[in-house]
Protein backbone atom coordinates (compact mmCIF):
# COMPACT_ATOMS: atom_id res chain seq x y z
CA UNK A 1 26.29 -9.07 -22.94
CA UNK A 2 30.29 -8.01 -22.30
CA UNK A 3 29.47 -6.24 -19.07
CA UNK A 4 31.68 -6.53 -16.55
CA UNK A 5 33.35 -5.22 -13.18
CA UNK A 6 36.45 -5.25 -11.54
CA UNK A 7 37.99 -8.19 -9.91
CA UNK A 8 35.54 -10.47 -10.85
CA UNK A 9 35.87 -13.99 -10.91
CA UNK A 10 34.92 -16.09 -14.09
CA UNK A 11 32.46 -18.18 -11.75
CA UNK A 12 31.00 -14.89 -10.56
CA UNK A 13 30.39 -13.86 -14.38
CA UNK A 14 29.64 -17.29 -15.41
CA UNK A 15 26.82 -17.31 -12.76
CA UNK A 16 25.60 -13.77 -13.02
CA UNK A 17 24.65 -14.03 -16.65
CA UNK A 18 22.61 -17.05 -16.04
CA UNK A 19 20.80 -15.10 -13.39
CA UNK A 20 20.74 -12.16 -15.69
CA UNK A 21 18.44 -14.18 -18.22
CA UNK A 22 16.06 -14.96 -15.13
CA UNK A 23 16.23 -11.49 -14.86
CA UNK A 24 15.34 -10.74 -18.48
CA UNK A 25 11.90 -13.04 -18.36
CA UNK A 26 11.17 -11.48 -15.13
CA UNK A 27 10.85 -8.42 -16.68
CA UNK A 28 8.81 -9.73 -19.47
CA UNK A 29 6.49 -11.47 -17.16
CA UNK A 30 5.86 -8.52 -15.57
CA UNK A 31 5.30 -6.85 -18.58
CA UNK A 32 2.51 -9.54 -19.44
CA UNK A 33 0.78 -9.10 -16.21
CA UNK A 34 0.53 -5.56 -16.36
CA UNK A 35 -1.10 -5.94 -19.66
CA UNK A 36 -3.53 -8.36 -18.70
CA UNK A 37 -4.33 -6.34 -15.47
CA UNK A 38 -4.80 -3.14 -18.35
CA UNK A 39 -6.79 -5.31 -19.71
CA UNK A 40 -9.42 -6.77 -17.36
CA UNK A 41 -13.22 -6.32 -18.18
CA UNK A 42 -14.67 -3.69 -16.38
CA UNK A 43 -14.94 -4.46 -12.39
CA UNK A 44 -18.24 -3.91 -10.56
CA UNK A 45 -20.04 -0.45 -10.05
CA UNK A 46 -19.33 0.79 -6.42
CA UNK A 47 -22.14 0.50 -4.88
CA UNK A 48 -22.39 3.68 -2.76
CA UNK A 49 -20.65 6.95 -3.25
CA UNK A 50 -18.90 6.21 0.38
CA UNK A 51 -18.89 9.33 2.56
CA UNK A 52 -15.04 9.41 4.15
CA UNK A 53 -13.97 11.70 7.12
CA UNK A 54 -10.42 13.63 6.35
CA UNK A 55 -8.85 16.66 7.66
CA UNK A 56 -9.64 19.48 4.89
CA UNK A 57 -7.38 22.35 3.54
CA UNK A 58 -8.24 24.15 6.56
CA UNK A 59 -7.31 21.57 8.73
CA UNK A 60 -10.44 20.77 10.24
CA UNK A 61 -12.25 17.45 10.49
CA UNK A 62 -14.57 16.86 6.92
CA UNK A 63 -16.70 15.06 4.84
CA UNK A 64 -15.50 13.70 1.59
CA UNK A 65 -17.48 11.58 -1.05
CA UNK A 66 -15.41 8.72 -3.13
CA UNK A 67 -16.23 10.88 -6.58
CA UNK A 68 -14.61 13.53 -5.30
CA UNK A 69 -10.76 12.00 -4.66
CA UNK A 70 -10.84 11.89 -8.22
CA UNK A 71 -9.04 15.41 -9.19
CA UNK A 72 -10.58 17.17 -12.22
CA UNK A 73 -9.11 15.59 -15.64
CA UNK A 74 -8.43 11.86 -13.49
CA UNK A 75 -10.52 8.57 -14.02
CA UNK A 76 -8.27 6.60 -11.24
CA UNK A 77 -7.96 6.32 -7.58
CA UNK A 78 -5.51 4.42 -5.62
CA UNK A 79 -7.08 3.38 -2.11
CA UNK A 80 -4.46 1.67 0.72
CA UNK A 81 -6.32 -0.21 3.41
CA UNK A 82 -3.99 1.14 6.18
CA UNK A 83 -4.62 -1.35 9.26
CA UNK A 84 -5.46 1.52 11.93
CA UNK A 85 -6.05 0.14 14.45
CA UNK A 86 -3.57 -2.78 13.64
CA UNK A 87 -4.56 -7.06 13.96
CA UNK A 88 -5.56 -8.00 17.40
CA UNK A 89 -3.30 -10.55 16.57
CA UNK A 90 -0.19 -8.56 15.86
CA UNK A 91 2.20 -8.21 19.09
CA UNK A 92 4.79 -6.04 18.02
CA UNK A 93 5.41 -3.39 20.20
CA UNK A 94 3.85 -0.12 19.91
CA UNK A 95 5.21 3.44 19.48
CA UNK A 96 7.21 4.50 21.95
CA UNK A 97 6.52 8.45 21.27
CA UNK A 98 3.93 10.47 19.72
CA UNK A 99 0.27 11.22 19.49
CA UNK A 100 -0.04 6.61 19.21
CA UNK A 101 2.18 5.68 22.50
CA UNK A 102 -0.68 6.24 25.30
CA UNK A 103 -2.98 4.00 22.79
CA UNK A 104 -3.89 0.47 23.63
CA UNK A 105 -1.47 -1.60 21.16
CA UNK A 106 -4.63 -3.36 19.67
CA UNK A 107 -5.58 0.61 18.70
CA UNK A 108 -2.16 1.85 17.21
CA UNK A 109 -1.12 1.39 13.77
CA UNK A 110 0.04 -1.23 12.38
CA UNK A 111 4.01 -0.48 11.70
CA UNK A 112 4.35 -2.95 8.30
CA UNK A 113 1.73 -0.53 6.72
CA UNK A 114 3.42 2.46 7.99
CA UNK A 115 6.55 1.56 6.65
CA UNK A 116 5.04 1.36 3.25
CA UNK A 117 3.11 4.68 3.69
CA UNK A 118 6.63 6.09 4.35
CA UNK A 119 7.99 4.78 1.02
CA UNK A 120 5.23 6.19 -0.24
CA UNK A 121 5.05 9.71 0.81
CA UNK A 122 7.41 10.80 -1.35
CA UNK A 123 5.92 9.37 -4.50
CA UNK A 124 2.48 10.61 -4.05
CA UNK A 125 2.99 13.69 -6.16
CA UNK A 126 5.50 11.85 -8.90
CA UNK A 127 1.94 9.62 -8.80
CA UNK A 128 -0.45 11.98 -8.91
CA UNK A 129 1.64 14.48 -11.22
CA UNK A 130 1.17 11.66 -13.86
CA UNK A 131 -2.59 11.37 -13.66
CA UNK A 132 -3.46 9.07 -10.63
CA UNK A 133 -5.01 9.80 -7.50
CA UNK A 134 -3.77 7.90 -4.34
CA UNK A 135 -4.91 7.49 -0.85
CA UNK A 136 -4.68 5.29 2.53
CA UNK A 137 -8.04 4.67 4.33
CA UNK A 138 -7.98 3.88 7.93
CA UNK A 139 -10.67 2.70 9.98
CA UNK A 140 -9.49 4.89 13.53
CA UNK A 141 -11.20 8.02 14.13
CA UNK A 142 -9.71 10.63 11.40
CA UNK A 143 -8.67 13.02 13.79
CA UNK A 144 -5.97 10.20 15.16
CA UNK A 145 -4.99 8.84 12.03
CA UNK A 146 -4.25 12.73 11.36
CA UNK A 147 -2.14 13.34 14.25
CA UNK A 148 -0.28 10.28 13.46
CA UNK A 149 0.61 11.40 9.92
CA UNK A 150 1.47 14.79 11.53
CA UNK A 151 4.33 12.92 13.57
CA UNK A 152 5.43 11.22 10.79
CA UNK A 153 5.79 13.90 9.03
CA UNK A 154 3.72 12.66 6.41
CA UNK A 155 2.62 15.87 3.94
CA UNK A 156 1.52 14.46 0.70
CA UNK A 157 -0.52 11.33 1.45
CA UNK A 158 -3.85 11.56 1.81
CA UNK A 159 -5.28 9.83 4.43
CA UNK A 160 -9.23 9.36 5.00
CA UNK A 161 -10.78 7.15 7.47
CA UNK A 162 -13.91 4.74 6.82
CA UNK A 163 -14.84 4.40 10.54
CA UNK A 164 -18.65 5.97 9.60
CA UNK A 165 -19.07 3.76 6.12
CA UNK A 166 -18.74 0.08 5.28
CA UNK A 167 -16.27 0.79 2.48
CA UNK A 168 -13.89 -1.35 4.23
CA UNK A 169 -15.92 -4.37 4.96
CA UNK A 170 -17.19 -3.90 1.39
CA UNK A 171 -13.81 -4.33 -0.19
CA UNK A 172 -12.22 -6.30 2.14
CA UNK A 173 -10.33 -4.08 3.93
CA UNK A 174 -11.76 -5.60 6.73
CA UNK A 175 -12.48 -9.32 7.93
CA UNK A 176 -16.13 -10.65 9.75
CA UNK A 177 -14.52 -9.46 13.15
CA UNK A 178 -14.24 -6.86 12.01
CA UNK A 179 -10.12 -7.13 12.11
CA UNK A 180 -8.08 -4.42 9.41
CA UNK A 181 -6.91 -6.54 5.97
CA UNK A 182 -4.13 -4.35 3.99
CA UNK A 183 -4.94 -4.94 0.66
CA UNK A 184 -4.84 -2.35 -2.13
CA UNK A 185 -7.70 -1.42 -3.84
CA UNK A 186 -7.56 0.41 -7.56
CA UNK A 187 -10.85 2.06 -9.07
CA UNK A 188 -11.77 3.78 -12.46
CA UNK A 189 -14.26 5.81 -13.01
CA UNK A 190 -15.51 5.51 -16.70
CA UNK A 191 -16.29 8.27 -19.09
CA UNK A 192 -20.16 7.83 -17.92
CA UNK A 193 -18.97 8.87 -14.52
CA UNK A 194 -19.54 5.75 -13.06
CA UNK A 195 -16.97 4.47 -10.85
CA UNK A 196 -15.92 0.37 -10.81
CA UNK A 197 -13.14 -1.47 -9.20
CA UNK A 198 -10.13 -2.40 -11.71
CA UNK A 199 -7.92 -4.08 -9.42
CA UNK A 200 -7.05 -5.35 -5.55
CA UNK A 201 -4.37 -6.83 -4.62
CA UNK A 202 -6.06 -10.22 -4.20
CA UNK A 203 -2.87 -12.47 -3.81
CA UNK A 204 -3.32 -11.20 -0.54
CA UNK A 205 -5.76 -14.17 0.31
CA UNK A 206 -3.90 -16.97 -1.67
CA UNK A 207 -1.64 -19.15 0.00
CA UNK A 208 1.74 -18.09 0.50
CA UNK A 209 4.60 -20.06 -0.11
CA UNK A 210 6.87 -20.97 2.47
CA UNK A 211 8.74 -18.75 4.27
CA UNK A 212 6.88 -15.85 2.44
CA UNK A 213 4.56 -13.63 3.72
CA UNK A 214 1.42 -12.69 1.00
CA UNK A 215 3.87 -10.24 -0.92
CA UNK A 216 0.64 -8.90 -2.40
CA UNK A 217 2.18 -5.79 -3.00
CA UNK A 218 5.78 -6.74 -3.64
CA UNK A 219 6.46 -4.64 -6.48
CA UNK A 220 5.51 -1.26 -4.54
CA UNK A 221 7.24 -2.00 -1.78
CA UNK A 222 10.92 -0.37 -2.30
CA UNK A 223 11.97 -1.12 1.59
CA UNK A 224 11.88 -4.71 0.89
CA UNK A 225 12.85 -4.97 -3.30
CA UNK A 226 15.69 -2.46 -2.30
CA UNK A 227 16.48 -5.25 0.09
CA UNK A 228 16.17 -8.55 -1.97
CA UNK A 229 18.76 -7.30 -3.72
CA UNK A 230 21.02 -7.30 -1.34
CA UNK A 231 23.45 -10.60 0.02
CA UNK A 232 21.72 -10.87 3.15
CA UNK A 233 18.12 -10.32 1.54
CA UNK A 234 14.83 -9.04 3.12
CA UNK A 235 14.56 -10.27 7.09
CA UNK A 236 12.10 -12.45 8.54
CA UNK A 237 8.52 -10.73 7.78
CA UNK A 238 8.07 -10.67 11.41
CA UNK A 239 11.44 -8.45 12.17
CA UNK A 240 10.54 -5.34 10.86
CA UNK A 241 13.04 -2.57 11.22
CA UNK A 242 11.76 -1.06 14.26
CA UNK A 243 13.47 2.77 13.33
CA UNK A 244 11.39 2.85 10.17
CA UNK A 245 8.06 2.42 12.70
CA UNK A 246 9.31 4.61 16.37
């Protein structure tokens, strides 16, 4: 396409345009599966209008009904299964200051999924300025999950917890132990009112290939795509970068 920079070598060029058509069908694949995901028949009706707990404007522990994250003029609602309290199985250490460090570990949050709820602080209003409503549910009491996001210094995510409801056992947010599952969860509500599930991030529970973790929400994750395009590439899934976390 005549691009080029300076200094390069004709094997560098040679090779980078090849890679540039992968790139090219990439982007048309992912094209086509947005469409199709646009285009999926109409998920199932929630079956309850789940009561959360959040801290209101007033900054006081409150009661808030799944109809009512959808702001006036919005039909659809982003929902995070944030794994608070984290796997029993997860070992990584826990964090070393704040409202979390005097927690058991098996009680703190999980640091992958506050990673991504730090990438995604500051797109919540670009998000919601363009007609979509976004949230993280937790299943730890609301008024730690609160503190947490007050050390973080998160101000624009809204985070509920579902520790009175079975929202996230319903929608697999949470396993038959009862063990926190991160997958995403993406609802519409219709022009009746009635609200259905459009999408969740379901490659969570297909086999991975090796050397991958589930990457079942690879394309909103900018720590990590920021990263695969680098030489060195994304780490291990297991060695997070611990300063993004404590």
């Amino acid at each position: 396409m005549g691009v080029s920079f300076p200094n390069e070598a004709p094997e560098y060029r040679a090779a980078r345009d090849r890679l540039l058509q992968r790139e090219v069908a990439l982007r048309r694949e992912m094209e086509a599966v947005a469409a199709e995901i646009r285009a999926l028949p109409p998920g199932g009706v929630v079956p309850e209008d789940y009561e959360f707990d959040h801290i209101s404007a007033d900054g006081v522990p409150a009661k808030i009904r799944l109809s009512e994250l959808f702001r006036p003029g919005t039909d659809t609602l982003i929902l995070y299964h944030y794994m608070f309290p984290r796997h029993r199985s997860d070992d990584r250490r826990g964090p070393s200051n704040g409202p979390t460090a005097d927690l058991p570990l098996e009680d703190g949050p999980c640091p992958s999924c506050t990673a991504l709820l730090d990438n995604w602080e500051g797109a919540v209003p670009h998000v919601e300025g363009l007609g979509a409503n976004i949230a993280a549910v937790a299943k730890a009491p609301i008024e730690q999950v609160a503190a947490f996001a007050a050390h973080r210094g998160w101000r624009n995510l809204k985070l509920l917890s579902a520790a009175n409801n079975s929202f996230k056992r319903d929608y697999h947010g949470e396993d038959e132990d009862g063990q926190q599952v991160p997958i995403l969860t993406v609802f519409h509500k219709g022009s009746d009112g009635v609200v259905r599930l459009s999408w969740a991030s379901e490659l969570l529970f297909a086999p991975a290939e090796p050397g991958q973790d589930p990457r079942h929400v690879g394309t909103v994750e900018p720590m990590w795509t920021l990263l695969d395009l680098t030489p060195g590439g994304r780490p291990n899934a297991y060695e997070q970068i611990e300063q993004q976390y404590y």
